[in-house]
Protein backbone atom coordinates (compact mmCIF):
# COMPACT_ATOMS: atom_id res chain seq x y z
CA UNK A 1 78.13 129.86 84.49
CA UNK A 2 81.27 128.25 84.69
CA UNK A 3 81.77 125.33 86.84
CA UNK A 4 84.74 123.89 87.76
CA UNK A 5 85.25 120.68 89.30
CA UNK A 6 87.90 120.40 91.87
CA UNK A 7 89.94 117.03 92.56
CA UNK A 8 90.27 115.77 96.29
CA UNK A 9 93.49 114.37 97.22
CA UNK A 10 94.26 111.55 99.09
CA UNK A 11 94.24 111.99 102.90
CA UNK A 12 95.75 109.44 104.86
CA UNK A 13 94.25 109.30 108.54
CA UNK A 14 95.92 107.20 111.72
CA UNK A 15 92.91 106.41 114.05
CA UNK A 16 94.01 105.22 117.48
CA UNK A 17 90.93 104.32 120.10
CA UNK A 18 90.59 103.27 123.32
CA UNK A 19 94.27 103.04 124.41
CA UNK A 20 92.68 102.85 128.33
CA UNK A 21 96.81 103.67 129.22
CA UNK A 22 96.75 102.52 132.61
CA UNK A 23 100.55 103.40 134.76
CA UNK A 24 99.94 100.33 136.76
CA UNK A 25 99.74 98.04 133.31
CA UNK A 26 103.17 99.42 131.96
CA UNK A 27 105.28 97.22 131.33
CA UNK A 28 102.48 95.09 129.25
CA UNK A 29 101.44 98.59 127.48
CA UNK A 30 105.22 98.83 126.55
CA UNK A 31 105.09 95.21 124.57
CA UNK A 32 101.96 96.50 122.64
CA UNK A 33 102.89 99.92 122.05
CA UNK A 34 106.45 98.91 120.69
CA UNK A 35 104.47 96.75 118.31
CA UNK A 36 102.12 98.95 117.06
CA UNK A 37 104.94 101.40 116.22
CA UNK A 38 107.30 99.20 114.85
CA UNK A 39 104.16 97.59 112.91
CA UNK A 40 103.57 101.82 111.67
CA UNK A 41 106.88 102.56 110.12
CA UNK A 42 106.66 99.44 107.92
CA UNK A 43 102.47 101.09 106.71
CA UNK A 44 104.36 104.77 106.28
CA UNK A 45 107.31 103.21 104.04
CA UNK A 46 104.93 101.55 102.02
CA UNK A 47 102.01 104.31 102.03
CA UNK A 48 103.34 107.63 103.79
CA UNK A 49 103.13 109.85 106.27
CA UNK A 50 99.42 109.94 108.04
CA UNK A 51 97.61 113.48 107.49
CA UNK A 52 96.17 113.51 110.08
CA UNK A 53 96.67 111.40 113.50
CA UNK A 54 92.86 111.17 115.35
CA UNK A 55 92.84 109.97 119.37
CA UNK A 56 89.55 108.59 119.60
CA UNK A 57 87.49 106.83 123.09
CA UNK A 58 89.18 106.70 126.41
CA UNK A 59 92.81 107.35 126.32
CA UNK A 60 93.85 106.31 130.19
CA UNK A 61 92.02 103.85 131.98
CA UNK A 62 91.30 106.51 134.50
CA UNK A 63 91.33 110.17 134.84
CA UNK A 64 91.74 110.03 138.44
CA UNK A 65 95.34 108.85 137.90
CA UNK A 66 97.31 112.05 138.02
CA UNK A 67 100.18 111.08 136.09
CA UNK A 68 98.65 108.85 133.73
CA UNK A 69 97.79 111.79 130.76
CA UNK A 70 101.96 112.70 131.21
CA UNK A 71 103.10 108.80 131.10
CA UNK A 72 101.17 108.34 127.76
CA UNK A 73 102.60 111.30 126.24
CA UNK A 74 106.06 110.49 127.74
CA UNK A 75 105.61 106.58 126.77
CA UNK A 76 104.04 106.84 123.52
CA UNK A 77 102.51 109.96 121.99
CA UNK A 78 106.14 111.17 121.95
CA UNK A 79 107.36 108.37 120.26
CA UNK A 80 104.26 108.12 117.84
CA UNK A 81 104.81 112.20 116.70
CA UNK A 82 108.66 110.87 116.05
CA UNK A 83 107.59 108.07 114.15
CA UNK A 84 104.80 109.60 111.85
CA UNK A 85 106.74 112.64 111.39
């Protein structure tokens, strides 16, 4: 039999847990959130594009907020997919 080995590439994963978004804690989510992203363009110039982008834990504080699934995607996840892209 003939076996042939294959080679695995390199996968480069973004993790993000726990955001616990909360509408009421904007403005303070804003600060962090602008870090983080400014902090991720400088990680993809120097090692790419992530593969793969995994939302892990609680993403809102609270799922009884209504709007707070919309406000994360409208205050970051947006702006994350733009960045990583």
């Amino acid at each position: 039999m003939n076996e042939e080995k294959q080679e695995l590439g390199e996968v480069r994963i973004l993790h993000i847990s726990d955001l616990h978004f909360k509408v009421s804690r904007l403005n303070d989510q804003r600060i962090v959130l602008s870090a983080f992203l400014k902090d991720l363009k400088k990680q993809i110039e120097e090692y790419g594009n992530p593969d793969f982008i995994l939302f892990t834990g609680d993403l809102v504080h609270s799922a009884d907020d209504e709007d707070a699934y919309e406000r994360l995607f409208d205050e970051f996840v947006e702006d994350l997919l733009e960045v990583a892209d």
